[in-house]
Protein backbone atom coordinates (compact mmCIF):
# COMPACT_ATOMS: atom_id res chain seq x y z
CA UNK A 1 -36.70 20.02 -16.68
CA UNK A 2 -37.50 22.57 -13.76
CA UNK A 3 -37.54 21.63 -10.16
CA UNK A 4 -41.33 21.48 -8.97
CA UNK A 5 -40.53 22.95 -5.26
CA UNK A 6 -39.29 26.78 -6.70
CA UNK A 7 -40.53 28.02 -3.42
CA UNK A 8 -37.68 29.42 -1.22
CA UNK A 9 -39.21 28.57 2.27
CA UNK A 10 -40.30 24.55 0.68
CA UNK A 11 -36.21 24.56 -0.09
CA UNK A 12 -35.10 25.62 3.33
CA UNK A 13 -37.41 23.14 4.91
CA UNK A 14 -36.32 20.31 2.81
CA UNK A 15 -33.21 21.30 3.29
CA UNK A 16 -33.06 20.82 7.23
CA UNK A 17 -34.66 16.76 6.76
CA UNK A 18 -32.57 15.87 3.84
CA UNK A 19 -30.18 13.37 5.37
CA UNK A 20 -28.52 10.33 4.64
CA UNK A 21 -31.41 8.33 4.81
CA UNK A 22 -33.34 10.65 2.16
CA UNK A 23 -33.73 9.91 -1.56
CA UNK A 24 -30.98 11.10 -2.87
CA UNK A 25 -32.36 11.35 -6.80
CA UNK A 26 -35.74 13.31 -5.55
CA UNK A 27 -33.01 15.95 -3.92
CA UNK A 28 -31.57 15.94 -6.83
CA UNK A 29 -34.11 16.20 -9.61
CA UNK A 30 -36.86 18.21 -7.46
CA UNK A 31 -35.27 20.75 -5.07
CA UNK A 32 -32.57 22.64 -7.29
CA UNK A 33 -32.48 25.74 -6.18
CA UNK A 34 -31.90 29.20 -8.58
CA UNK A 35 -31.16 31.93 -5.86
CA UNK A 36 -27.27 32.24 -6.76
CA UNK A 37 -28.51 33.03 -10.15
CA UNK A 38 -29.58 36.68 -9.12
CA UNK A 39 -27.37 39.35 -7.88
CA UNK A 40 -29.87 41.42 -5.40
CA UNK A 41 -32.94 40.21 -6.66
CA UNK A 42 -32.17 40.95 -9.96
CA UNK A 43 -31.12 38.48 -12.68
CA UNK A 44 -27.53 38.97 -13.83
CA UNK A 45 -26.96 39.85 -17.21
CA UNK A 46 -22.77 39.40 -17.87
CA UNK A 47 -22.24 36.12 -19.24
CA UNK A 48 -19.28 35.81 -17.62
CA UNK A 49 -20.72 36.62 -14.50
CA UNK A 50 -23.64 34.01 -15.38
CA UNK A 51 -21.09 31.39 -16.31
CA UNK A 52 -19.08 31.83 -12.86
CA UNK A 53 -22.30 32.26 -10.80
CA UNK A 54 -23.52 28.67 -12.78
CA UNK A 55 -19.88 27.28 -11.25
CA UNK A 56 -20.45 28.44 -7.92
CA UNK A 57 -24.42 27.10 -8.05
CA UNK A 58 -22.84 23.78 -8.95
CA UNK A 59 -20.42 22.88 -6.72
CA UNK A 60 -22.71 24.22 -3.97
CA UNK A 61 -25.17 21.64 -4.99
CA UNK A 62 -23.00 19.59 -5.13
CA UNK A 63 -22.01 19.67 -1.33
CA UNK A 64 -24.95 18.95 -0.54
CA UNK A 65 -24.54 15.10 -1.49
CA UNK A 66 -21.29 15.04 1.09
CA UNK A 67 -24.52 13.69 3.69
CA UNK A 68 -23.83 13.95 7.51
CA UNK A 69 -20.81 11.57 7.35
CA UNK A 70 -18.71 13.75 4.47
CA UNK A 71 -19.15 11.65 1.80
CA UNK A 72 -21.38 11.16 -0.69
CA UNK A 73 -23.16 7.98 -0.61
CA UNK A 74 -26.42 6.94 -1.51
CA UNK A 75 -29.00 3.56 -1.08
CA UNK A 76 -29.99 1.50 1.43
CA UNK A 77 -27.99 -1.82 1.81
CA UNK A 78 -30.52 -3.21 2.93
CA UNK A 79 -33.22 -2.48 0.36
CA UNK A 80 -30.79 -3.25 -2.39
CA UNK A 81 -29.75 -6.40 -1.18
CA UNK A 82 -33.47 -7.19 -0.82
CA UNK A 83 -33.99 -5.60 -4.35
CA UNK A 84 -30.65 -7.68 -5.78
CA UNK A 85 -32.42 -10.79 -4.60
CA UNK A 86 -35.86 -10.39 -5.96
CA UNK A 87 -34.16 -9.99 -8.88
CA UNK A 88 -31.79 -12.43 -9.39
CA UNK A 89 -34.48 -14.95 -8.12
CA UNK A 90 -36.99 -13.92 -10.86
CA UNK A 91 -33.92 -14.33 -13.52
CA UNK A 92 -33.41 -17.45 -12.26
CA UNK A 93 -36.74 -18.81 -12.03
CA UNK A 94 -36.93 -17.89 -15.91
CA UNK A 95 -33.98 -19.92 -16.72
CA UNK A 96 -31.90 -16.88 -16.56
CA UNK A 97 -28.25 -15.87 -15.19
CA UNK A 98 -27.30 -12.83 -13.50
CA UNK A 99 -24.38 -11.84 -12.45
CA UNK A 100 -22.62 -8.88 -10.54
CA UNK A 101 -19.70 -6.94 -11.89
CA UNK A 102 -17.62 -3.91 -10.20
CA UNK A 103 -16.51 -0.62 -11.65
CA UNK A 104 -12.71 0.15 -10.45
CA UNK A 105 -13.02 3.60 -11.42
CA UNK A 106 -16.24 5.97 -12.52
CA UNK A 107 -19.23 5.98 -14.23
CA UNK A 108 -21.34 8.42 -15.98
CA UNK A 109 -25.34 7.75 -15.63
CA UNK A 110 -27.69 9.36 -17.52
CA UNK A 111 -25.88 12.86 -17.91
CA UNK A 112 -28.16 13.22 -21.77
CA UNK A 113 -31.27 13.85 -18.78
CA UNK A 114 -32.97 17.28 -19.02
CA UNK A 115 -31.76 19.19 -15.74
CA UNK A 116 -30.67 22.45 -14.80
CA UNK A 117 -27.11 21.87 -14.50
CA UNK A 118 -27.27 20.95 -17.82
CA UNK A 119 -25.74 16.99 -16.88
CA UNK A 120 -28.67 14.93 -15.46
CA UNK A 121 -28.42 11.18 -14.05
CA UNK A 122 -30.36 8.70 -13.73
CA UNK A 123 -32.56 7.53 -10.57
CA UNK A 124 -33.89 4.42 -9.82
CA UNK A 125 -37.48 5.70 -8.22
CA UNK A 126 -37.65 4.01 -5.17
CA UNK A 127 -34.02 3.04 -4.38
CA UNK A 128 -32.67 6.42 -4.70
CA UNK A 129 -29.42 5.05 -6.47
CA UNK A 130 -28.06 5.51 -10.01
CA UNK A 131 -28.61 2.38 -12.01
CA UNK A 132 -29.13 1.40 -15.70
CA UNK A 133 -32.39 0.69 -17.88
CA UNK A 134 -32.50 -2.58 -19.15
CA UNK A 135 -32.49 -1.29 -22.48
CA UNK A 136 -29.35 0.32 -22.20
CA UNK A 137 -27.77 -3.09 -21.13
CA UNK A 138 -29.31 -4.52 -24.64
CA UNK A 139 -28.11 -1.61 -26.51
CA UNK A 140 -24.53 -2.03 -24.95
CA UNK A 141 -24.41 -5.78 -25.58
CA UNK A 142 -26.00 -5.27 -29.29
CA UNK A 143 -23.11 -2.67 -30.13
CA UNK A 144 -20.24 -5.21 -29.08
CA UNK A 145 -21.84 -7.84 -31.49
CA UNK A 146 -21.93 -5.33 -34.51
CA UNK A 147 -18.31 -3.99 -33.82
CA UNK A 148 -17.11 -7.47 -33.62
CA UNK A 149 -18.88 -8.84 -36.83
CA UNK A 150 -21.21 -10.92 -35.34
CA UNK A 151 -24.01 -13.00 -38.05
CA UNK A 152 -26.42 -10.61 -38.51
CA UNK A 153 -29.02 -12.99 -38.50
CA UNK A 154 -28.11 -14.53 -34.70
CA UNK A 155 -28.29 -10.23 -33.43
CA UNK A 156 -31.75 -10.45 -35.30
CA UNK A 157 -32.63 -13.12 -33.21
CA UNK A 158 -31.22 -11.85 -29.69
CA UNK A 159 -32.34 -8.10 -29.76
CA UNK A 160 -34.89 -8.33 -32.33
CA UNK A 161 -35.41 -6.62 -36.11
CA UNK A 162 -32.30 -4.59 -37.11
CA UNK A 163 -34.50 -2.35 -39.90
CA UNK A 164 -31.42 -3.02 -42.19
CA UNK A 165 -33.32 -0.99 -45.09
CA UNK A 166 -34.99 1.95 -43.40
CA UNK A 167 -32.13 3.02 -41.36
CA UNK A 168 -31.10 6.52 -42.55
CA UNK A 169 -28.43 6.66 -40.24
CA UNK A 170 -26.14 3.43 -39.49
CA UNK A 171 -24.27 1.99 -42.46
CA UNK A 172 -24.76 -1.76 -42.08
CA UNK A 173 -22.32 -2.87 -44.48
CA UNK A 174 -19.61 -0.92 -42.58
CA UNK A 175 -21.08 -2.10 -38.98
CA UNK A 176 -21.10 -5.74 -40.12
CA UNK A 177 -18.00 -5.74 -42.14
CA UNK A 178 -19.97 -7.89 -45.21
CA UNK A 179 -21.76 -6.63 -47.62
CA UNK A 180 -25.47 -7.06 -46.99
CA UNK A 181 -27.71 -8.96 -49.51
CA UNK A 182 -31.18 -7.28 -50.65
CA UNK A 183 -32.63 -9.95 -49.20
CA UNK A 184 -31.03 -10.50 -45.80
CA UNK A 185 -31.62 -6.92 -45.16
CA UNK A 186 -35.68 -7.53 -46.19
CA UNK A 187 -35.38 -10.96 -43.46
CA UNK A 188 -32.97 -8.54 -40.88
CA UNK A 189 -36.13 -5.73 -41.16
CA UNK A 190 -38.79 -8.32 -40.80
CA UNK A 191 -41.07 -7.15 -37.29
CA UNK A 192 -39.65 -9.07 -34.25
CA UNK A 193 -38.68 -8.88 -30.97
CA UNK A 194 -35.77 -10.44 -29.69
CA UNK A 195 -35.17 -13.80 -27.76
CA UNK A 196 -33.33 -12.22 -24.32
CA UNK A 197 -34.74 -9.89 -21.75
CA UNK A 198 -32.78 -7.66 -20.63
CA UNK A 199 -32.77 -6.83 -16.73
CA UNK A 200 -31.95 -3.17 -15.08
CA UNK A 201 -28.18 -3.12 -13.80
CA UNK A 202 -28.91 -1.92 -9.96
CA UNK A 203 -26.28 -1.75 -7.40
CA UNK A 204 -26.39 -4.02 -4.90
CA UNK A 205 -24.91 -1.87 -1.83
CA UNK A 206 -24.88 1.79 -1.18
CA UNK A 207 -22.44 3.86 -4.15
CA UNK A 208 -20.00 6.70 -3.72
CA UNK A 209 -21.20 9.92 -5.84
CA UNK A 210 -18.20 11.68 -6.93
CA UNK A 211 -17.46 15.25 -9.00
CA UNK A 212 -15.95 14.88 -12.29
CA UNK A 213 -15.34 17.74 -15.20
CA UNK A 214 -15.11 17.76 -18.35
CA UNK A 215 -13.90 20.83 -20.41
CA UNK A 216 -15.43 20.45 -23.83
CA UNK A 217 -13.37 22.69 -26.59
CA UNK A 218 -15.67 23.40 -29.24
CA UNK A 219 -18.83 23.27 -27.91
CA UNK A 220 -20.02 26.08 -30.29
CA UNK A 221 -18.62 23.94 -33.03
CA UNK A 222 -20.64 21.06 -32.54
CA UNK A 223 -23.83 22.80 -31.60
CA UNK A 224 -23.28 25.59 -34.42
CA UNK A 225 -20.77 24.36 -37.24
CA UNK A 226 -23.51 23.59 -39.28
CA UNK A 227 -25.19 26.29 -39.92
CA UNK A 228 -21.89 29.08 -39.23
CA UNK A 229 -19.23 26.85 -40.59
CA UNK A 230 -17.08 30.14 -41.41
CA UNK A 231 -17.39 32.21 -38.37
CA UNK A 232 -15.01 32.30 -35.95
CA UNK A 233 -16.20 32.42 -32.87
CA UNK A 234 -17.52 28.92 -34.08
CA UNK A 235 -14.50 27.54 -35.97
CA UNK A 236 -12.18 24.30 -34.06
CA UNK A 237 -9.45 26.14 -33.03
CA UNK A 238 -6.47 26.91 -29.81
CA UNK A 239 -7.77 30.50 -29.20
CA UNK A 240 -11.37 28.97 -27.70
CA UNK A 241 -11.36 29.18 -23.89
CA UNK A 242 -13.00 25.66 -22.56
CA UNK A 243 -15.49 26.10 -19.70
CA UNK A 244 -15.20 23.21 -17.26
CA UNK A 245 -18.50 21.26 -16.99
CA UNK A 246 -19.02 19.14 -13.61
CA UNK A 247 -21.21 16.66 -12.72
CA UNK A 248 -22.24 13.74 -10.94
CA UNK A 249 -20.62 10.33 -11.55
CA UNK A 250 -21.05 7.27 -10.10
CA UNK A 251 -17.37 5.79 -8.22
CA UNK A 252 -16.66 2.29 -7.58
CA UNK A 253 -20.41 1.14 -8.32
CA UNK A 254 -21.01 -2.87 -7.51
CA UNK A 255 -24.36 -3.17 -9.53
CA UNK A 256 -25.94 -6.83 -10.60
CA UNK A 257 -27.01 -7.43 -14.57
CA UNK A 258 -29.37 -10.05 -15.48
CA UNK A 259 -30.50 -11.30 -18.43
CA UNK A 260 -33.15 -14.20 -19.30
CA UNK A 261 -35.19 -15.59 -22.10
CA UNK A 262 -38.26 -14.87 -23.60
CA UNK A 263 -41.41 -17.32 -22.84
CA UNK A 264 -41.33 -19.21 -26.08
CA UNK A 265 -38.13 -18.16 -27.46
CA UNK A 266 -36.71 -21.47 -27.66
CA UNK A 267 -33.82 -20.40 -25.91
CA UNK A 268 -30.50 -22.78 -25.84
CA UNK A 269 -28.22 -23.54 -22.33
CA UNK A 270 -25.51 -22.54 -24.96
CA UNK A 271 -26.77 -19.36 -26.23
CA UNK A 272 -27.58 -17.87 -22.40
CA UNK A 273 -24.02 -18.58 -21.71
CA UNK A 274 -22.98 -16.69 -24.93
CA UNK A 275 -25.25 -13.83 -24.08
CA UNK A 276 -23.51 -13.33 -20.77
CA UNK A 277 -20.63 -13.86 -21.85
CA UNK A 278 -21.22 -10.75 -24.60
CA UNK A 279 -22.67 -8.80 -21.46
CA UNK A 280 -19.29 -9.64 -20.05
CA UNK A 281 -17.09 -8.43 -22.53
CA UNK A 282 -19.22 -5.75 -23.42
CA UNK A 283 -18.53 -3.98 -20.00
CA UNK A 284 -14.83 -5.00 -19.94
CA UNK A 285 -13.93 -3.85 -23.71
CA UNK A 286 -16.76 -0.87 -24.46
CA UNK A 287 -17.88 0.00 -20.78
CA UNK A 288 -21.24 1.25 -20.15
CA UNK A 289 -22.90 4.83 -19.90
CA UNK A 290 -21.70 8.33 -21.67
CA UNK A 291 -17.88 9.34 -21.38
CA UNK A 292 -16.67 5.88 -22.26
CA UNK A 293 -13.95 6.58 -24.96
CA UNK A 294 -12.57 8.38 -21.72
CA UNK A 295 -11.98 5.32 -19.51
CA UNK A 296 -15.69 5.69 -18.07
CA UNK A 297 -17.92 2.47 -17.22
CA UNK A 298 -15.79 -0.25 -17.62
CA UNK A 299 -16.57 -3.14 -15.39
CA UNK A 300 -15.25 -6.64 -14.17
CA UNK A 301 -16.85 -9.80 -12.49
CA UNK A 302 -16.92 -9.72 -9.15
CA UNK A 303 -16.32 -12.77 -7.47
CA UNK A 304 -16.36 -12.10 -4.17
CA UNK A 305 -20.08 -10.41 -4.25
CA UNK A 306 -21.14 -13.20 -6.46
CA UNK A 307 -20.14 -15.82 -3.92
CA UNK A 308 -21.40 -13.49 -1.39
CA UNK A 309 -25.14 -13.04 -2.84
CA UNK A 310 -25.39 -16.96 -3.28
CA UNK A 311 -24.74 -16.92 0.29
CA UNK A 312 -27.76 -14.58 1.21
CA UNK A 313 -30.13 -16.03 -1.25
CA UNK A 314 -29.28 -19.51 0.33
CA UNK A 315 -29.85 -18.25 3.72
CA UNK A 316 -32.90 -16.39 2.99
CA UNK A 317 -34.45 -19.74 1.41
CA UNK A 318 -33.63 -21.26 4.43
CA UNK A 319 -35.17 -18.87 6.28
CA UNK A 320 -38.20 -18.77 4.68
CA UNK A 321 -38.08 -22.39 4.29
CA UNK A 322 -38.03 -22.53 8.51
CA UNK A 323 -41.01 -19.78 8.41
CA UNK A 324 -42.70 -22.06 6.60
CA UNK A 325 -42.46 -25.26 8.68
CA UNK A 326 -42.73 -22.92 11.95
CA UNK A 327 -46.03 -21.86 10.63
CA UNK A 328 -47.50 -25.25 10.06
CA UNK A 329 -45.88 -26.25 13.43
CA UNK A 330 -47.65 -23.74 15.15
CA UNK A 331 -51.24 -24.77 13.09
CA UNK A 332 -50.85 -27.99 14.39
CA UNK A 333 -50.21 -26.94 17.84
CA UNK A 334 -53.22 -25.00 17.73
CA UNK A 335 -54.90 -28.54 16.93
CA UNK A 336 -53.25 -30.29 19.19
CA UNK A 337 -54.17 -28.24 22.64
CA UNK A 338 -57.73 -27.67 21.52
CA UNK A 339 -58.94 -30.30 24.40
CA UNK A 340 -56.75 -29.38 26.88
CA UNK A 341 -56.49 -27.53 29.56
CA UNK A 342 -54.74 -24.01 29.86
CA UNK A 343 -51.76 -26.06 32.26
CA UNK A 344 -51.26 -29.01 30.00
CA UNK A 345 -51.27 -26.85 26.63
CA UNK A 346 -48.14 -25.26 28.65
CA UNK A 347 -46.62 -28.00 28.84
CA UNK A 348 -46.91 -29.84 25.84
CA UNK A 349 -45.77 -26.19 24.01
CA UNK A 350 -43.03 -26.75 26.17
CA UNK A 351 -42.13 -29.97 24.61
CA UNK A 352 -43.08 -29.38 21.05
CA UNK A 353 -40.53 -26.02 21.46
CA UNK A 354 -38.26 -28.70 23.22
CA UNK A 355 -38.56 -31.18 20.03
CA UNK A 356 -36.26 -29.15 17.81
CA UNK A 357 -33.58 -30.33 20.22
CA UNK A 358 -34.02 -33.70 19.12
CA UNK A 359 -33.17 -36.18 22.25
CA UNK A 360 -30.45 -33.88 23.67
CA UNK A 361 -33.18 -32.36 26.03
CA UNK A 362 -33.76 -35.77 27.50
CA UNK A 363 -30.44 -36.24 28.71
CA UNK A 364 -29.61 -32.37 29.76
CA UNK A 365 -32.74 -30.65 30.52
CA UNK A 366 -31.82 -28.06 32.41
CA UNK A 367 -28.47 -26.97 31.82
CA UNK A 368 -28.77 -25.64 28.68
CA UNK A 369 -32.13 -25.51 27.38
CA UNK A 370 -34.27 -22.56 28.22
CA UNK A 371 -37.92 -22.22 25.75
CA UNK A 372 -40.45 -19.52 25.31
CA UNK A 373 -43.53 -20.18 25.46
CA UNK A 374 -46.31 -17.28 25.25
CA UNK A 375 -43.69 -14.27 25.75
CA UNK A 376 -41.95 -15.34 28.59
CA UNK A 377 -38.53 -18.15 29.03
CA UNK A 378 -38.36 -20.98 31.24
CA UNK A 379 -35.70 -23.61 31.72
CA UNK A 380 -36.84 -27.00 33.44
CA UNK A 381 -36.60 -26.12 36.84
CA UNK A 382 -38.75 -23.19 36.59
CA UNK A 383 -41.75 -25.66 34.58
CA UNK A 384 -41.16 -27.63 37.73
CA UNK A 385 -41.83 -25.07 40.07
CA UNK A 386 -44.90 -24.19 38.40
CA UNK A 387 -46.27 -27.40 38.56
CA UNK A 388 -46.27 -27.65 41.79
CA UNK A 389 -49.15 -25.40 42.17
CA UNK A 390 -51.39 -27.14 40.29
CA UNK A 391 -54.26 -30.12 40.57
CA UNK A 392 -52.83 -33.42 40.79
CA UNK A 393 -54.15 -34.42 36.99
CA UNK A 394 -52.38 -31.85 35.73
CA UNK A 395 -48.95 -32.60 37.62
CA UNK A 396 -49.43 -36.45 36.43
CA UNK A 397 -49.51 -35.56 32.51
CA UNK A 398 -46.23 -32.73 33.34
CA UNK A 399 -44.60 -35.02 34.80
CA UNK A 400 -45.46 -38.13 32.11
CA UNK A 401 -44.45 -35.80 29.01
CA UNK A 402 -41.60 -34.12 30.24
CA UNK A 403 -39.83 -35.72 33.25
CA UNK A 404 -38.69 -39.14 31.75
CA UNK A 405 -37.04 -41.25 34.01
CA UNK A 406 -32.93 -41.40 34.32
CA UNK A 407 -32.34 -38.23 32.79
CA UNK A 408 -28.77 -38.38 32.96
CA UNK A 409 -28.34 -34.59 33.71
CA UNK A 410 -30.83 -33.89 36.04
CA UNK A 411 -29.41 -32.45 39.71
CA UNK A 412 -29.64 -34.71 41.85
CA UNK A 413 -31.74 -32.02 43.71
CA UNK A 414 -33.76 -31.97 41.08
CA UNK A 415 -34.50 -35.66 40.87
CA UNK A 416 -35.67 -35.69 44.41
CA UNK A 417 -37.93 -32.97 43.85
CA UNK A 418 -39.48 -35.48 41.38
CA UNK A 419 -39.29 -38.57 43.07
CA UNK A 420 -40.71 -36.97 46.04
CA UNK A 421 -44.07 -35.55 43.81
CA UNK A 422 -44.54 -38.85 41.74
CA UNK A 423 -44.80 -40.58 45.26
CA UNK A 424 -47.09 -37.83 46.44
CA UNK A 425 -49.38 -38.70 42.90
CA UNK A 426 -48.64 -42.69 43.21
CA UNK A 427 -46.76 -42.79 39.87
CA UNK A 428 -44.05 -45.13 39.94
């Protein structure tokens, strides 16, 4: 894959905006640049000069993930918490689980993607943080079940046909540890699709990008061996010089996995526990992504953000719950006033705003209790003020709704103010 922008002066310009706040994986994917490649505007030739040049391009890439604060983070908490929710609110709404696990150490994403620095990783497209495909979750949870001997027949049924038969590559006797039948591998190659969907594993707060290297040996050997098994420069052996390889891994990742069944899978309480659980182990035991025989990927629950992302999803219910009843309040406020006048609909916003309170309003008006109506705040002695400019119908319903008699709180300023209009208006 070649960068799109190969224009020197589009670099430089997306160079000076690329910040923190910037898509991270569009940087990376779309604005590698080649210039260290050429030694006065001529391509180098030396390999070894290529092969230090391709260092030097690297880790100067590389740098440029540091971001304005030195370190190199990527995502919006915001969006991913938003994102996380969404999500785990669909999977739950299907009968699903999901559940949030943390990686104590690194984790290698998508380094088999086509890129110029010959390790890619994956992007989510609109976060703009590393994450995995839901069918790499499946494919993860699928190989713990094989390894551990599971019934072929129950994998069938969780992740769909195993093509027992056509398989030129996997030896199913030897994953399974049985010997297969003729005809359980005819019923295990039978056209289906499995009972779980599997959910993309997205992190649910900013990550930490980190450079890691790996010095492969015999890189010839496994690219070559084949077809040069005798020569040398091929062969296994001490005398090859390794090349470090860096790239991009992922440190300390918090990311969210979900899983849920299929519409019409018949789908037990029992078996979406089991599934999890194998999603569980599966990340503790095998880990997840390339590099994993090396200590890469493994993960653990996370307790804390679990607890942590009921909490949100709770409060954001609420909140929308509250949005909701605010709305209808306000409908039927805009019923309510539709006969009166521009000085009582004041007022009885006042007291619908007031309502919320319940009855402490009645008894401490205007110590505490300042409302908003149309932009601007008032407490009690401020409505009262304004009243006082108005016709005497008006001032009769103000002071009916809101003024109740023996407010125990009042001033006692306050009440005279208000025994002094009501004998103005006659009210008694």
């Amino acid at each position: 894959m070649l960068p799109i922008y190969q224009s020197t002066e589009t670099y430089k310009q997306a160079k000076l905006i690329f910040n923190d706040k910037s898509h991270s994986g569009l940087w990376f994917e779309r604005f590698y640049d080649y210039q260290i490649f050429e030694n006065n505007g001529n391509p180098l030739t030396n390999e070894q000069d290529k092969k230090k040049a391709k260092i030097a391009e690297k880790d100067a890439f590389f740098k440029t993930f540091n971001g304005q604060r030195g370190v190199r983070e990527c995502g919006n908490e915001k969006n991913l918490q938003a994102y996380a929710q969404r999500q785990s609110a669909l999977c739950h709404a299907q009968d699903g689980k999901s559940t949030i696990y943390q990686n104590d150490w690194l984790m290698a994403i998508g380094l088999g993607n086509s890129h110029p620095l010959e390790n890619g990783l994956l992007w989510h497209p609109t976060l703009g943080v590393p994450y995995f495909q839901g069918s790499t979750v499946k494919g993860m949870a699928k190989a713990l079940m094989e390894q551990w001997g599971a019934d072929p027949k129950l994998i069938k049924r969780w992740f769909g046909s195993v093509n027992a038969t056509t398989s030129k590559t996997a030896d199913f006797d030897e994953m399974f540890g049985m010997s297969l039948s003729e005809d359980l591998r005819k019923t295990l190659d039978e056209q289906s699709i499995g009972a779980f969907i599997f959910l993309d594993a997205v992190p649910v707060k900013p990550v930490m990008l980190k450079q890691s290297i790996m010095t492969p040996h015999y890189g010839d050997w496994y690219q070559k061996g084949d077809s040069k098994p005798t020569d040398k420069n091929v062969q296994p052996g001490d005398w090859h010089s390794p090349v470090p390889v860096s790239f991009l891994a992922v440190e300390k990742a918090v990311m969210q996995f979900g899983v849920m069944p299929r519409i019409g899978a018949d789908v037990t309480d029992d078996e979406l526990e089991q599934i999890s659980n194998v999603i569980t182990m599966a990340l503790e035991y095998l880990g997840i992504g390339a590099k994993t025989a090396t200590g890469y990927g493994r993960m653990q629950k996370d307790e804390k953000a679990i607890q942590e992302q009921k909490e949100k999803i709770q409060q954001a219910l609420q909140e929308k719950a509250n949005a909701e009843r605010l709305k209808k309040a306000e409908e039927a406020l805009t019923q309510a006033i539709a006969n009166l006048n521009d000085n009582q609909a004041f007022i009885y916003k006042f007291k619908e705003k007031l309502s919320i309170l319940g009855d402490s309003w009645k008894n401490n008006p205007n110590a505490t209790h300042k409302v908003e109506i149309d932009g601007e705040s008032y407490w009690f002695a401020e409505v009262f003020k304004k009243l006082e400019t108005w016709n005497e119908d008006d001032q009769k319903y103000a002071l009916n709704e809101l003024f109740i008699p023996n407010q125990k709180s009042m001033s006692n300023k306050m009440k005279d103010r208000v025994k002094e209009l009501k004998k103005k208006l006659g009210i008694h």
